[in-house]
C-alpha atoms as a PDB file:
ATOM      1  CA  UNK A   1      51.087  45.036 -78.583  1.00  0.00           C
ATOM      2  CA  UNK A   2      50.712  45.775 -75.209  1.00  0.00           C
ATOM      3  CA  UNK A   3      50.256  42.920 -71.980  1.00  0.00           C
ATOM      4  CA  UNK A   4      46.683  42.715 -72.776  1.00  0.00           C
ATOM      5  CA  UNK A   5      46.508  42.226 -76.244  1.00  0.00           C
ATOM      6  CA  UNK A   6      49.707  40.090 -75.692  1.00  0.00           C
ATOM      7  CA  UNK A   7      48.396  37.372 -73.422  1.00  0.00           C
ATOM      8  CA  UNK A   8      44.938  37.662 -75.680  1.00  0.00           C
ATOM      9  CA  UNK A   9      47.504  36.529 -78.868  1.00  0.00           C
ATOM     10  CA  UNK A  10      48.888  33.931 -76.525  1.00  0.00           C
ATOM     11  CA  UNK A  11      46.113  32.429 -76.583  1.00  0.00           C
ATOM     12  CA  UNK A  12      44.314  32.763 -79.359  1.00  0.00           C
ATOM     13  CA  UNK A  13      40.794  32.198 -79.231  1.00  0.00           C
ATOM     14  CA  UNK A  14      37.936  34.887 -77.208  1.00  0.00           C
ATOM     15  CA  UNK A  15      34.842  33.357 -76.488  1.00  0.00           C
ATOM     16  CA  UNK A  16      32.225  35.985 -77.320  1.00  0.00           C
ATOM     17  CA  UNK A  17      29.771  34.891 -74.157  1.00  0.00           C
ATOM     18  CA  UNK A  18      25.426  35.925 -73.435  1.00  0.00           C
ATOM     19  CA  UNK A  19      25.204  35.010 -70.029  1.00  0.00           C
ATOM     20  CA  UNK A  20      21.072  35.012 -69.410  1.00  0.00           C
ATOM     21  CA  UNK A  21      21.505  33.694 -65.671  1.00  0.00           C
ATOM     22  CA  UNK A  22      25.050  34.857 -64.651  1.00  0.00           C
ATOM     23  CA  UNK A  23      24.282  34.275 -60.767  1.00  0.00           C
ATOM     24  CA  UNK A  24      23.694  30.596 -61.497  1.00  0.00           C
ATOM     25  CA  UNK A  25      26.542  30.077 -64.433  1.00  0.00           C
ATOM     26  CA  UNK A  26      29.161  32.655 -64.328  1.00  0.00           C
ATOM     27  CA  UNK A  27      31.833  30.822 -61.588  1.00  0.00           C
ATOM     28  CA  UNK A  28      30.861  27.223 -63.689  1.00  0.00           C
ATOM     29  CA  UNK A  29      31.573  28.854 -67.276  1.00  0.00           C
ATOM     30  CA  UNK A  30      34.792  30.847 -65.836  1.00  0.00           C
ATOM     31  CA  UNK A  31      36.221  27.293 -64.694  1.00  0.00           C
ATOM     32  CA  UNK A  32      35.245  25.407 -67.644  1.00  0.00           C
ATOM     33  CA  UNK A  33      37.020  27.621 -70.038  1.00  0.00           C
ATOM     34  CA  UNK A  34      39.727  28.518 -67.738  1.00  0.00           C
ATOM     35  CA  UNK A  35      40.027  24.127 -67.477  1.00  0.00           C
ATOM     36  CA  UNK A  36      40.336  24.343 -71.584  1.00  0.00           C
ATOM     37  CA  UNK A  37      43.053  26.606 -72.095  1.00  0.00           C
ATOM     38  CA  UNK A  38      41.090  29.238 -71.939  1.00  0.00           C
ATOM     39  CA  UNK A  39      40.937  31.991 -69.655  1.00  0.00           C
ATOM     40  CA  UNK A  40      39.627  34.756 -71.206  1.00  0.00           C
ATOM     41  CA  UNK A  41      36.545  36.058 -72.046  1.00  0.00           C
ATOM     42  CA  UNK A  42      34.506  38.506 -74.335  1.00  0.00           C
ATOM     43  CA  UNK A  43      31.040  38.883 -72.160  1.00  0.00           C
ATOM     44  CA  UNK A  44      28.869  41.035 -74.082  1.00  0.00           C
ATOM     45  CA  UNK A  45      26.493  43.644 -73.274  1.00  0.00           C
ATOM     46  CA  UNK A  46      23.586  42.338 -75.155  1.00  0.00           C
ATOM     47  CA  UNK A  47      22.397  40.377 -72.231  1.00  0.00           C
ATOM     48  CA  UNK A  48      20.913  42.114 -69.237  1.00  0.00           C
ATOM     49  CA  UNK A  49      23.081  41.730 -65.912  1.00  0.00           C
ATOM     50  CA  UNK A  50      26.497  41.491 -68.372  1.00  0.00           C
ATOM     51  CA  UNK A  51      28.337  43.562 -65.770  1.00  0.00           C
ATOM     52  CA  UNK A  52      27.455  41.083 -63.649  1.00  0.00           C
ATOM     53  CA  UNK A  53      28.632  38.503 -65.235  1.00  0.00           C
ATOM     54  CA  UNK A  54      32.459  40.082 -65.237  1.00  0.00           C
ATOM     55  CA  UNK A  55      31.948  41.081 -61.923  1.00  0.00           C
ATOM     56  CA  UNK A  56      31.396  36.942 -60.936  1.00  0.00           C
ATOM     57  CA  UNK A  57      33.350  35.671 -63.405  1.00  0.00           C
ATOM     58  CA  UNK A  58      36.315  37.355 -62.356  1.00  0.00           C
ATOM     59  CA  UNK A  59      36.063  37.027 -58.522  1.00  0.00           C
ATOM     60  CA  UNK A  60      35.836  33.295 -59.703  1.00  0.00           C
ATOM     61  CA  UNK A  61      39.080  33.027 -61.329  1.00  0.00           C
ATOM     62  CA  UNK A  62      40.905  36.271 -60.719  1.00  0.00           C
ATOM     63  CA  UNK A  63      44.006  35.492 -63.175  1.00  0.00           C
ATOM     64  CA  UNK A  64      41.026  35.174 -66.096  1.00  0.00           C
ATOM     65  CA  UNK A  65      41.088  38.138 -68.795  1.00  0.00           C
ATOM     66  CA  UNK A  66      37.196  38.983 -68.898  1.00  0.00           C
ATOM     67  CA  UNK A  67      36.359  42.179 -70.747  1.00  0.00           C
ATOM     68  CA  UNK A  68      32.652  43.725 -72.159  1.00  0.00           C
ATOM     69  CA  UNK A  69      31.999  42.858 -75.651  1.00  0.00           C
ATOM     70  CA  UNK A  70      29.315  44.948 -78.005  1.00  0.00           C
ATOM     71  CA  UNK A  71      29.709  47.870 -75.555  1.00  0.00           C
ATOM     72  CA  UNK A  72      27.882  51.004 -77.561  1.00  0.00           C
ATOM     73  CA  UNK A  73      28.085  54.054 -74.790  1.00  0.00           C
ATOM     74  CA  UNK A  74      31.105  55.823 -72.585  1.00  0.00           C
ATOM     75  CA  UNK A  75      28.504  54.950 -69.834  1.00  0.00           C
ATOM     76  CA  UNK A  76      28.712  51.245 -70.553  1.00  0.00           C
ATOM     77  CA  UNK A  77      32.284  51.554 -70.448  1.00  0.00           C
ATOM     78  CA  UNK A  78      32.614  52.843 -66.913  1.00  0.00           C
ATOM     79  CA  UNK A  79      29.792  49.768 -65.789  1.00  0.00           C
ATOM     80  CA  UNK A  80      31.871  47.144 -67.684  1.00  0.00           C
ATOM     81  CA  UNK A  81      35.731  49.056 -66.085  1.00  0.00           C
ATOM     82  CA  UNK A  82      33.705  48.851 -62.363  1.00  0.00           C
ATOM     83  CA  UNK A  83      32.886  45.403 -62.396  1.00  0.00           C
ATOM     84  CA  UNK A  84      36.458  44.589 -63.569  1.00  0.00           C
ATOM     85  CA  UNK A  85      36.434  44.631 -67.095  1.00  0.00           C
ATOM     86  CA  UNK A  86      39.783  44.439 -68.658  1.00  0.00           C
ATOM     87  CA  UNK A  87      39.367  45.533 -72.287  1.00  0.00           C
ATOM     88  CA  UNK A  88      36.475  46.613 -74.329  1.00  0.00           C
ATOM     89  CA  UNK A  89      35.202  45.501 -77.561  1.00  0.00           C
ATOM     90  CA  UNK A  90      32.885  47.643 -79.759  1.00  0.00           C
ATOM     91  CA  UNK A  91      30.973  46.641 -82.889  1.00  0.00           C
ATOM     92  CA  UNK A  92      32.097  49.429 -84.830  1.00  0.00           C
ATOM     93  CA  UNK A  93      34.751  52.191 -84.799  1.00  0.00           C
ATOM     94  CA  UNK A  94      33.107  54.900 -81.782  1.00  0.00           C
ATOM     95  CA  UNK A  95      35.562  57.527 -82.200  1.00  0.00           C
ATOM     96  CA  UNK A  96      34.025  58.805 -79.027  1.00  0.00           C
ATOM     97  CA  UNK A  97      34.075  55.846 -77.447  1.00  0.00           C
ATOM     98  CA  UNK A  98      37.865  54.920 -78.735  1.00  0.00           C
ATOM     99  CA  UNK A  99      38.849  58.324 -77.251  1.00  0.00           C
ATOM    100  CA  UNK A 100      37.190  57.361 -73.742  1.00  0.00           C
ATOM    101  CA  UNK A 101      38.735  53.940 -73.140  1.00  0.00           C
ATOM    102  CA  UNK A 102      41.997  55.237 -73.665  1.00  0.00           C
ATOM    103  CA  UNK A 103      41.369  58.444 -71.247  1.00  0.00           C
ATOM    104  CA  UNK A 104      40.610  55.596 -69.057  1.00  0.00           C
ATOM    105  CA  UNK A 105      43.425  52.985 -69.286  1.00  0.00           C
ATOM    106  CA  UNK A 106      41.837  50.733 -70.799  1.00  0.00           C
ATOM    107  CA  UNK A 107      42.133  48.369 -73.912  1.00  0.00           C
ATOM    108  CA  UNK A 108      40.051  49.045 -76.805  1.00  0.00           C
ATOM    109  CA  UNK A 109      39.210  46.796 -79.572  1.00  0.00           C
ATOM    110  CA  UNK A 110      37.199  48.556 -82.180  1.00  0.00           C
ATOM    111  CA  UNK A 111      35.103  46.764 -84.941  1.00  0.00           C
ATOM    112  CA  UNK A 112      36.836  47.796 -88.344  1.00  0.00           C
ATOM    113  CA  UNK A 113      35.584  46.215 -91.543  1.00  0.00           C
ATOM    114  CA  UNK A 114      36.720  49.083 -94.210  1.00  0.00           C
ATOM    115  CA  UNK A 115      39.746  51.253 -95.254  1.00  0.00           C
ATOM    116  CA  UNK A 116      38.005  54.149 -93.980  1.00  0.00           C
ATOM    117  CA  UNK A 117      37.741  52.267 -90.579  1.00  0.00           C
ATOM    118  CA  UNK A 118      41.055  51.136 -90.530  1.00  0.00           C
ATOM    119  CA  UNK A 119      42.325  54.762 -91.709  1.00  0.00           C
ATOM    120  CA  UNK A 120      40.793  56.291 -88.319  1.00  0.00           C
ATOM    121  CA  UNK A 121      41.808  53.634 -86.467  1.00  0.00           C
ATOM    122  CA  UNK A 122      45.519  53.984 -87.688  1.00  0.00           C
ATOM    123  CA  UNK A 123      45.220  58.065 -86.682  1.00  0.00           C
ATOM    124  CA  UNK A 124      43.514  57.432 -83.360  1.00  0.00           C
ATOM    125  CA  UNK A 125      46.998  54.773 -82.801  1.00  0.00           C
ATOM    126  CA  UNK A 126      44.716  51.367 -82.111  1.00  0.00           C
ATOM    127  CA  UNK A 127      46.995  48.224 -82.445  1.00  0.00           C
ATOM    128  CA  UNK A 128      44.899  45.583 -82.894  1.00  0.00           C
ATOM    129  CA  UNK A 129      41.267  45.876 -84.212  1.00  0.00           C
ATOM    130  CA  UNK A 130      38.149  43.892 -84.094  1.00  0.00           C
ATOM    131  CA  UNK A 131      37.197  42.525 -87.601  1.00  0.00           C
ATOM    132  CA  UNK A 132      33.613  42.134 -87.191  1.00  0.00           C
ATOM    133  CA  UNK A 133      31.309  40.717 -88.600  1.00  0.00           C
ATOM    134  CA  UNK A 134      34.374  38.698 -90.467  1.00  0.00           C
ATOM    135  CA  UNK A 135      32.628  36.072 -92.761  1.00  0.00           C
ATOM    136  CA  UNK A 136      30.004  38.054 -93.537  1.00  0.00           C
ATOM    137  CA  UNK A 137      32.506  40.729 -94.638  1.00  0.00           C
ATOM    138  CA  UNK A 138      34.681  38.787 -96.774  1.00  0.00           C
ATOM    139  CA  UNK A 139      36.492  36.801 -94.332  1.00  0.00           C
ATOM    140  CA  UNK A 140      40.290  36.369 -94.502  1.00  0.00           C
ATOM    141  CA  UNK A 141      40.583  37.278 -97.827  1.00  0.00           C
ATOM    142  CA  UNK A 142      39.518  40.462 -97.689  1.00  0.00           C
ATOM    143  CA  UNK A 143      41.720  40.824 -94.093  1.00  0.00           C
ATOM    144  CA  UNK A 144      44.861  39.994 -96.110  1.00  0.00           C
ATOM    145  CA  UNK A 145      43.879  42.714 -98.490  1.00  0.00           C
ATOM    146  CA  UNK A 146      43.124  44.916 -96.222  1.00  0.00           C
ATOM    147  CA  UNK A 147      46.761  44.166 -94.074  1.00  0.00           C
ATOM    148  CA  UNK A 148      48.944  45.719 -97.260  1.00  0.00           C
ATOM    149  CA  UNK A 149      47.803  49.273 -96.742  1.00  0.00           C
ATOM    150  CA  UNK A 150      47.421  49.033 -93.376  1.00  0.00           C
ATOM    151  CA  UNK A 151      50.481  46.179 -92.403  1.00  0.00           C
ATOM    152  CA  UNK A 152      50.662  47.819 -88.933  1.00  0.00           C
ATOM    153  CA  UNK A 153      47.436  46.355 -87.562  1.00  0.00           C
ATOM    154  CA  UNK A 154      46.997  42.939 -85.856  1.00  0.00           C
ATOM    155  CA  UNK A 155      43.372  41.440 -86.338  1.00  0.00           C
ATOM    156  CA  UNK A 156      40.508  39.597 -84.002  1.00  0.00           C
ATOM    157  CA  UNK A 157      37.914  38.335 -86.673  1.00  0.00           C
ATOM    158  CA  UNK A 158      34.758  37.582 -84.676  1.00  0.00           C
ATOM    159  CA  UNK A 159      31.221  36.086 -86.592  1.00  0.00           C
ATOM    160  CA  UNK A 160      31.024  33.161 -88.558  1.00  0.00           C
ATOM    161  CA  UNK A 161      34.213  31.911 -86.850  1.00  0.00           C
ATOM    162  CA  UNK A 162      33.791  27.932 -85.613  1.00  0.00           C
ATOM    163  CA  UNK A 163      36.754  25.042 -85.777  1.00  0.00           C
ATOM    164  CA  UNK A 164      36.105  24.399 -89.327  1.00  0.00           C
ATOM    165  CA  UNK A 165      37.928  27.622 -90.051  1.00  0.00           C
ATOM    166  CA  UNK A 166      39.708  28.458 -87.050  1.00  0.00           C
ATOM    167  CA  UNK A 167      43.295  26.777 -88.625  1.00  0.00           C
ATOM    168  CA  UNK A 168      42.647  28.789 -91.594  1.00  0.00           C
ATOM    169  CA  UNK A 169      42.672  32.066 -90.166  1.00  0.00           C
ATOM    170  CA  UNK A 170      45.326  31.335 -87.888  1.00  0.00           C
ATOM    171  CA  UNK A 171      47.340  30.426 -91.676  1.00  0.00           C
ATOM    172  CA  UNK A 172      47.326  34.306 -91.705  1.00  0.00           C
ATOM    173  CA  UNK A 173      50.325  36.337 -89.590  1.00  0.00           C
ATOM    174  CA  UNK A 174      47.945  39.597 -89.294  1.00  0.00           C
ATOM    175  CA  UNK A 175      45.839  37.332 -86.950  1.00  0.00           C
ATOM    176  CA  UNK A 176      46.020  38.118 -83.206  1.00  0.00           C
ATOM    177  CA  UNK A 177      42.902  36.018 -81.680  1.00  0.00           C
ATOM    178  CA  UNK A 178      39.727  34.828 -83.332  1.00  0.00           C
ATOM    179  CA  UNK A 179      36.472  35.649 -81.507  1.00  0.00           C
ATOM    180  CA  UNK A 180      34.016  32.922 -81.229  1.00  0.00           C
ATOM    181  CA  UNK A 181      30.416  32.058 -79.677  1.00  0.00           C
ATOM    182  CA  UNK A 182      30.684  27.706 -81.106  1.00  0.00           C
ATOM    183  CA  UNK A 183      32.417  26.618 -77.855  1.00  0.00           C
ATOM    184  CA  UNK A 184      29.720  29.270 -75.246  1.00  0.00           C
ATOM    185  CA  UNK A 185      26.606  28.729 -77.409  1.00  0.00           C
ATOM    186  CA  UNK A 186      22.973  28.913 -75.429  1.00  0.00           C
ATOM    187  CA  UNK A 187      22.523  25.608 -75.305  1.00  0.00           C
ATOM    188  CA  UNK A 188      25.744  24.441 -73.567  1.00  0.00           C
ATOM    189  CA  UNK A 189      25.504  27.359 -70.902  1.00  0.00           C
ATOM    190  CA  UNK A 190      21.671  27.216 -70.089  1.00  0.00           C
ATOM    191  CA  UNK A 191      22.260  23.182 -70.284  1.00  0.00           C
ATOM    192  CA  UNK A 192      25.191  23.326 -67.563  1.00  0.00           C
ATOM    193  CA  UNK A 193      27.377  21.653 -70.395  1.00  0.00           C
ATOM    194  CA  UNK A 194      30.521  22.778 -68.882  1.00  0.00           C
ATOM    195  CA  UNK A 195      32.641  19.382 -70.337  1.00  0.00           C
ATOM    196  CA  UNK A 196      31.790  19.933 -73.618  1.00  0.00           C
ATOM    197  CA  UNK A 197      32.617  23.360 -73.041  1.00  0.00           C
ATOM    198  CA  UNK A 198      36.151  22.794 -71.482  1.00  0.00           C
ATOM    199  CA  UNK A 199      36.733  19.821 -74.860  1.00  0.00           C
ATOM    200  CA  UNK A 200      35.943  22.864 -77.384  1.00  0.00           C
ATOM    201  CA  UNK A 201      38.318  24.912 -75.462  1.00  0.00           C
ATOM    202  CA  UNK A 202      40.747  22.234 -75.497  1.00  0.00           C
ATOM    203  CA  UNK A 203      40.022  21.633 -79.110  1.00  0.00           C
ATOM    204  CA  UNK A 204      40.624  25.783 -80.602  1.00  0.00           C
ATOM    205  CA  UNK A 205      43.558  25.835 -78.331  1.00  0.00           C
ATOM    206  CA  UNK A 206      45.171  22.673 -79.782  1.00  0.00           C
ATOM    207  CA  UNK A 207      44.179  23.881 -83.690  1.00  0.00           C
ATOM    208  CA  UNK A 208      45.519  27.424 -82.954  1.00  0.00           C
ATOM    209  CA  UNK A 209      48.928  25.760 -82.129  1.00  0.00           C
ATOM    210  CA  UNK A 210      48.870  23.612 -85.242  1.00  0.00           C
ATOM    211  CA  UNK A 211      48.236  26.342 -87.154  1.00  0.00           C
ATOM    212  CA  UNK A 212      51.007  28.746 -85.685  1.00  0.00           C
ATOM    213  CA  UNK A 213      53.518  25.832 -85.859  1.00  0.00           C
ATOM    214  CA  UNK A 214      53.435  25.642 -89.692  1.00  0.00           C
END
């Protein structure tokens, strides 16, 4: 893996962010994660003003890993790469897109839910993929199955991912990070929550290294 995808396996958990007011919480989420163990972030182009976001979340704590999540054009990649973006995460496998990012120097992580996925991804030489959405797709069962053709791949599950089942995936050595909106949900962003934002934080990082240690 290279540094990026390194330091994201260091530490195991993305939170997959929708910042709706990123003037007023960007710097406060930034800290609160980075205060958890955290510092890295998926910010995701569904919300207006996400470039934004990594723009202020990354002058706020410039050692932070903030890349664009859900990023669907080569022109959202150049908006997410100028405001600082460090990797990119797509829904799906965007040959096109794929291609770009890595014209550009810059880490890809591709949704990939199918052999056929996984089969491009192997010939367009991606490393780790995005397993998206991963409950809904058969979870870690069908990510073991899908790790013996394809045992060169590490995997970021992301949807339906929570600390219920955030040791269980991490039970799995194919398992780079987990992507995950429970510890950034609406509610504790638009509610200024940051200490119960910082505790989940603490919480992922502390099952992730439970997990890894058995």
């Amino acid at each position: 893996m290279n540094p990026i995808s390194e330091k994201i396996s260091s530490i195991g958990v993305v939170p997959v962010i929708k910042l709706n007011n990123p003037e007023r919480d960007a710097a406060d989420l930034a800290a609160a994660l980075c205060k958890g163990g955290v510092p890295v972030a998926e910010v995701t182009f569904r919300a207006a003003g996400a470039a934004k976001a990594i723009k202020l979340m990354s002058e706020a704590q410039p050692d932070m890993l903030v890349g664009a999540g859900t990023v669907l054009t080569t022109a959202q990649v150049d908006e997410a790469i100028e405001a600082g973006a460090k990797f990119i995460v797509t829904p799906g496998l965007d040959i096109e897109i794929v291609k770009y990012c890595q014209e550009k120097g810059i880490e890809i992580y591709a949704g990939c839910t199918t052999p056929t996925d996984y089969h491009a991804a192997y010939k367009l030489g991606l490393e780790v993929l995005k397993f998206f959405p991963a409950e809904q797709s058969g979870g870690l069962a069908k990510i073991k199955a899908m790790s013996a053709p394809f045992p060169m791949f590490k995997v970021m599950p992301t949807g339906g991912i929570s600390l219920k089942n955030l040791g269980e995936y991490f039970s799995c050595p194919v398992i780079a990070a987990c992507g995950g909106s429970y510890m950034v949900t609406a509610d504790l962003i638009d509610n200024g929550k940051w200490d119960e934002i910082t505790e989940l934080c603490e919480k992922s990082v502390q099952i992730v290294k439970e997990a890894r240690a058995k």
